[in-house]
C-alpha atoms as a PDB file:
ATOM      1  CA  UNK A   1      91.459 172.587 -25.223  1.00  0.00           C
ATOM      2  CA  UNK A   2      90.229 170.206 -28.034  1.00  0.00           C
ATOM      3  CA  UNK A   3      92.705 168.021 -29.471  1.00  0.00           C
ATOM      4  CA  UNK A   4      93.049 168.724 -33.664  1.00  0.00           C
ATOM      5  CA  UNK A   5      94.395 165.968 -35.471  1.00  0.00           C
ATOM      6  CA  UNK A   6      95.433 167.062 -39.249  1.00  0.00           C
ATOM      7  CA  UNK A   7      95.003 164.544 -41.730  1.00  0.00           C
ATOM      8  CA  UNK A   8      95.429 164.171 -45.582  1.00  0.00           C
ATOM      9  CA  UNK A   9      93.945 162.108 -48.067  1.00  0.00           C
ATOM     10  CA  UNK A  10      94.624 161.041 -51.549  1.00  0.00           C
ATOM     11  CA  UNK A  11      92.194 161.528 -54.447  1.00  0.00           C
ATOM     12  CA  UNK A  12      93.125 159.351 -56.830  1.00  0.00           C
ATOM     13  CA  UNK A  13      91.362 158.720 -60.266  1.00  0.00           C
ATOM     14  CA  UNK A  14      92.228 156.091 -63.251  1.00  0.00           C
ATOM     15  CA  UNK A  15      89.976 155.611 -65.634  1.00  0.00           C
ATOM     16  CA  UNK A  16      86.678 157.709 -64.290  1.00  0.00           C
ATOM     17  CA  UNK A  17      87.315 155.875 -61.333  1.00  0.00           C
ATOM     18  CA  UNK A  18      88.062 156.613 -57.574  1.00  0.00           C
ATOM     19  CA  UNK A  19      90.532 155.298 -55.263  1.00  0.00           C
ATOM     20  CA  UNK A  20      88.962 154.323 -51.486  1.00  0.00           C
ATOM     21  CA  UNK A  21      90.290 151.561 -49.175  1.00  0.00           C
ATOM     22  CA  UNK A  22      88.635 149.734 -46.502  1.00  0.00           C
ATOM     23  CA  UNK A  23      89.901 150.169 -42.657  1.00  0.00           C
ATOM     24  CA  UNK A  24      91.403 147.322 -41.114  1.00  0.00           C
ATOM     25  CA  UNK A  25      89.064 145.080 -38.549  1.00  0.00           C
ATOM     26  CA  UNK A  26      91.125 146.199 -35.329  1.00  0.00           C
ATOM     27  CA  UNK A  27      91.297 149.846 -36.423  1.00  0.00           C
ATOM     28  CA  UNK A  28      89.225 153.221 -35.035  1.00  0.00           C
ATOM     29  CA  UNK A  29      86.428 153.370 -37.055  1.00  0.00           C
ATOM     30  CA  UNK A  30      86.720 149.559 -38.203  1.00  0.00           C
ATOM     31  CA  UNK A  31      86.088 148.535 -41.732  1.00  0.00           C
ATOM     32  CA  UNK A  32      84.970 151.830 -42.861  1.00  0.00           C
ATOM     33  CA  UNK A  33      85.909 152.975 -46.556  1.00  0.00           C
ATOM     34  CA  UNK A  34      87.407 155.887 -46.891  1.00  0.00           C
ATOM     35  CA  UNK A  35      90.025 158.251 -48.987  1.00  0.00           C
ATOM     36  CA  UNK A  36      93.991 156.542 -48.482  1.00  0.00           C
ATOM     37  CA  UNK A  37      95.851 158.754 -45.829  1.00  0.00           C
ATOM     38  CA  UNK A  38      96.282 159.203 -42.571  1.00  0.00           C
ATOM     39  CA  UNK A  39      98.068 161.867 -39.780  1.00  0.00           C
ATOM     40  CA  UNK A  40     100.405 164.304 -40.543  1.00  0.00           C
ATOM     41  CA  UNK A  41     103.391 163.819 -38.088  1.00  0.00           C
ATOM     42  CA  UNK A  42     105.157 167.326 -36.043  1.00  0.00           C
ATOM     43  CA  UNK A  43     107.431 168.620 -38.628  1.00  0.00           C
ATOM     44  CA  UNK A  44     106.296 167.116 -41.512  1.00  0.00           C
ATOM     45  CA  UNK A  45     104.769 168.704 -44.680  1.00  0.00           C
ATOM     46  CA  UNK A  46     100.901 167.598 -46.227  1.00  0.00           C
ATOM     47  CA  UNK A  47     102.491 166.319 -49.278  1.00  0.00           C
ATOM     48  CA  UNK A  48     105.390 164.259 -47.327  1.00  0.00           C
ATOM     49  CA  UNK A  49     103.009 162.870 -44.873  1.00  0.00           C
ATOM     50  CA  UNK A  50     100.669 161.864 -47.947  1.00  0.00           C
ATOM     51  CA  UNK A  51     103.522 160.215 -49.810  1.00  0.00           C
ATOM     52  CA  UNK A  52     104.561 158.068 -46.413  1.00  0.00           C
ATOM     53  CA  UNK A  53     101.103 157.119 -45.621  1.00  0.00           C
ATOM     54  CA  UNK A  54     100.759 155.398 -48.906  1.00  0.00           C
ATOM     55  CA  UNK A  55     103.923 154.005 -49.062  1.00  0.00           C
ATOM     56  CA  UNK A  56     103.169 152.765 -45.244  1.00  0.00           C
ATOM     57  CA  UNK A  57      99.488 151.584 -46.136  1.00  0.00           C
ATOM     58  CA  UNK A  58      99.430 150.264 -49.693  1.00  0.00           C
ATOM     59  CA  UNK A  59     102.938 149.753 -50.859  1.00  0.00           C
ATOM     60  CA  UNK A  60     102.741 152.442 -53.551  1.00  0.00           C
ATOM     61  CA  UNK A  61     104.600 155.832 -54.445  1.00  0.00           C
ATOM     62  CA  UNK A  62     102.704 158.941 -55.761  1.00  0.00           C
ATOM     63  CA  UNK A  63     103.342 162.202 -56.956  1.00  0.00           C
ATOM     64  CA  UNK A  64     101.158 164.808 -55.005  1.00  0.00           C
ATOM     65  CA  UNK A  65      99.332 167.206 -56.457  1.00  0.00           C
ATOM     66  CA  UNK A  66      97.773 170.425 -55.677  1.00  0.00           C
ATOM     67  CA  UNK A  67      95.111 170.115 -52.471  1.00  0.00           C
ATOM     68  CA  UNK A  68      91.792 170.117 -53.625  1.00  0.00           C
ATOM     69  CA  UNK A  69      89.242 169.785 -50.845  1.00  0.00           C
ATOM     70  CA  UNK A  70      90.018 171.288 -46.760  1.00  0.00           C
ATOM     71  CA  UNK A  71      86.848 170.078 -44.284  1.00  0.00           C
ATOM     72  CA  UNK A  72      87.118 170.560 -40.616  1.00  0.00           C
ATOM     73  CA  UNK A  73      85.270 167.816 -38.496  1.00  0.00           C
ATOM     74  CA  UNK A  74      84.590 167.451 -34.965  1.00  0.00           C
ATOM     75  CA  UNK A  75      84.548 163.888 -33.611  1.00  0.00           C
ATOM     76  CA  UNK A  76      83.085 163.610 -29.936  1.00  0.00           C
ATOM     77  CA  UNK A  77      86.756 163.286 -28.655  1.00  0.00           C
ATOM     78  CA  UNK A  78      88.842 165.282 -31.273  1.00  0.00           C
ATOM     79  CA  UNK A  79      88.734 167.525 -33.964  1.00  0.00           C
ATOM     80  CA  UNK A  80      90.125 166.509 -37.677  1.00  0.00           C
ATOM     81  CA  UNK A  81      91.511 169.582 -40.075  1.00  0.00           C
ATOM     82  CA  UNK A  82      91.431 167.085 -43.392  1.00  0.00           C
ATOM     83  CA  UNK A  83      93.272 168.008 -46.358  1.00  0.00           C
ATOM     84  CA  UNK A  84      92.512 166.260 -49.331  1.00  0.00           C
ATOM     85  CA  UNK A  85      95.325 166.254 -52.055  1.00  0.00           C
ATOM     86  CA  UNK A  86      95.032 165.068 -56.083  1.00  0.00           C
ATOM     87  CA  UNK A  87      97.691 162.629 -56.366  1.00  0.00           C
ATOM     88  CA  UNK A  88      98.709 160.488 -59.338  1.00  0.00           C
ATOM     89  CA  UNK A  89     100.114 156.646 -59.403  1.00  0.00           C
ATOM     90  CA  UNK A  90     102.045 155.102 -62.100  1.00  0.00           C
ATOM     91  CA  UNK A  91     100.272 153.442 -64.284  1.00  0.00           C
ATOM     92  CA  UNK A  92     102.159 150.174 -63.437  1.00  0.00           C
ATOM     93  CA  UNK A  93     101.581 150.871 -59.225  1.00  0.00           C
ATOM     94  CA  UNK A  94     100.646 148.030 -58.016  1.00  0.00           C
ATOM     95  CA  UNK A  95      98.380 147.826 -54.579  1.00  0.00           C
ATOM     96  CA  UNK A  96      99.246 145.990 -51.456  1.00  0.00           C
ATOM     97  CA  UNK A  97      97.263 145.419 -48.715  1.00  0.00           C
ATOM     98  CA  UNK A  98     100.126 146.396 -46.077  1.00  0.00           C
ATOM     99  CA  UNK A  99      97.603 148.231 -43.691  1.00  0.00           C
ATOM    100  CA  UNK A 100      94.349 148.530 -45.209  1.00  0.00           C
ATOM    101  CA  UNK A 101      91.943 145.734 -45.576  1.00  0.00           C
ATOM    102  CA  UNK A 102      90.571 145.922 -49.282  1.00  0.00           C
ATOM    103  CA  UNK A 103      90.257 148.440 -51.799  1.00  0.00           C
ATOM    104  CA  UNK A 104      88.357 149.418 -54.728  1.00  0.00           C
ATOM    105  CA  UNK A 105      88.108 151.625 -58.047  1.00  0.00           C
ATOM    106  CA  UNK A 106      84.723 153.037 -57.536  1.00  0.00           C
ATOM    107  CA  UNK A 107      82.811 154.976 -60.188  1.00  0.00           C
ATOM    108  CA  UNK A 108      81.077 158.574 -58.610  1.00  0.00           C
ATOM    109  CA  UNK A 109      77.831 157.039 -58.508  1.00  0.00           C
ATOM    110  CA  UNK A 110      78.870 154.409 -56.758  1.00  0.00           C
ATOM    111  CA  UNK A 111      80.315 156.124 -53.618  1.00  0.00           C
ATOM    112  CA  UNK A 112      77.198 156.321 -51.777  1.00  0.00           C
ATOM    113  CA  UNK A 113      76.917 152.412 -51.678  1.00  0.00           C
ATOM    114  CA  UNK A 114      79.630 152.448 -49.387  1.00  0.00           C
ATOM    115  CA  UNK A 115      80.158 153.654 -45.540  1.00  0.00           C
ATOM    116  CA  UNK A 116      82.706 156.280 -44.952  1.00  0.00           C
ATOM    117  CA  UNK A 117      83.683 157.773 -41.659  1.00  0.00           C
ATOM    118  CA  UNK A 118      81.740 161.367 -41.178  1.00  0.00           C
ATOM    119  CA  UNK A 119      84.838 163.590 -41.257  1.00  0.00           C
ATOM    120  CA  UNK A 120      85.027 161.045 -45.288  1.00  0.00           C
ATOM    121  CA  UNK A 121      81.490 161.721 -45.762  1.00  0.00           C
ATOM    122  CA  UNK A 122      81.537 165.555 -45.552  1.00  0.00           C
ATOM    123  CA  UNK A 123      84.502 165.405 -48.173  1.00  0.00           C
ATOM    124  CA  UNK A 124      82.661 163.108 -50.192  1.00  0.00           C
ATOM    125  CA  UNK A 125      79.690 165.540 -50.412  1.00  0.00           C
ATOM    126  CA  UNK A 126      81.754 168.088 -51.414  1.00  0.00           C
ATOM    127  CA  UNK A 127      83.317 166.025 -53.983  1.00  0.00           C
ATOM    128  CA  UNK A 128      79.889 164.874 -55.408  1.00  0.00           C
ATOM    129  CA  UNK A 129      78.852 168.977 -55.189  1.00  0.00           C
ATOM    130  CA  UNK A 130      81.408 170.390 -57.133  1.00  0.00           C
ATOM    131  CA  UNK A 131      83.195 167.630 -59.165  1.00  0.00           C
ATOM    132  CA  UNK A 132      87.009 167.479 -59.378  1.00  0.00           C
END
């Protein structure tokens, strides 16, 4: 049996812009943009995991909001269930680069300039599809 790893991601907007970071060097999928997230952990809730992955990656707290995008992607070695979550920063968050390499507030039509992963890339088309 396939292994399914479930995963959550933050949509994040400020100012007509999106929220991606960049993957660090040594990581899977190295230096690959994508939504802020990562695995949910036995036992623990979408929103929880959300809220500890950002804390854990960027240095930030967020209120999460309802989910708004659910892809299912099948790497060559595992499956991902992704959840994609609207979630909100303080206006005075400030963004550390605790276990992401970069980041960026990227306008819609700017996306496509940058590489996501494919499991990022399926959410992103259905992002650009039907706007949020």
């Amino acid at each position: 049996m396939r292994c399914i790893k479930t995963v959550v991601g933050a949509l994040i907007t400020r100012d007509g812009r999106y929220l991606i970071t960049q993957r660090p060097a040594k990581a899977v999928l190295p230096l690959l943009w994508e939504f802020p997230g990562g695995k949910v952990e036995a036992g623990e809730s979408d929103e929880a995991a959300l809220r500890r992955e950002l804390k854990e990656l960027m240095g930030i707290e967020a209120v999460v909001h309802e989910q708004v995008l659910h892809v299912h992607h099948a790497y060559p070695d595992y499956d991902i269930d992704f959840r994609v979550y609207r979630c909100e920063l303080s206006a005075s968050a400030r963004i550390a680069h605790l276990r992401i390499h970069d980041h960026r507030w990227v306008v819609e039509e700017a996306l496509d300039d940058y590489d996501f992963p494919s499991a990022d890339q399926k959410t992103l088309d259905q992002l650009l599809k039907t706007p949020i």
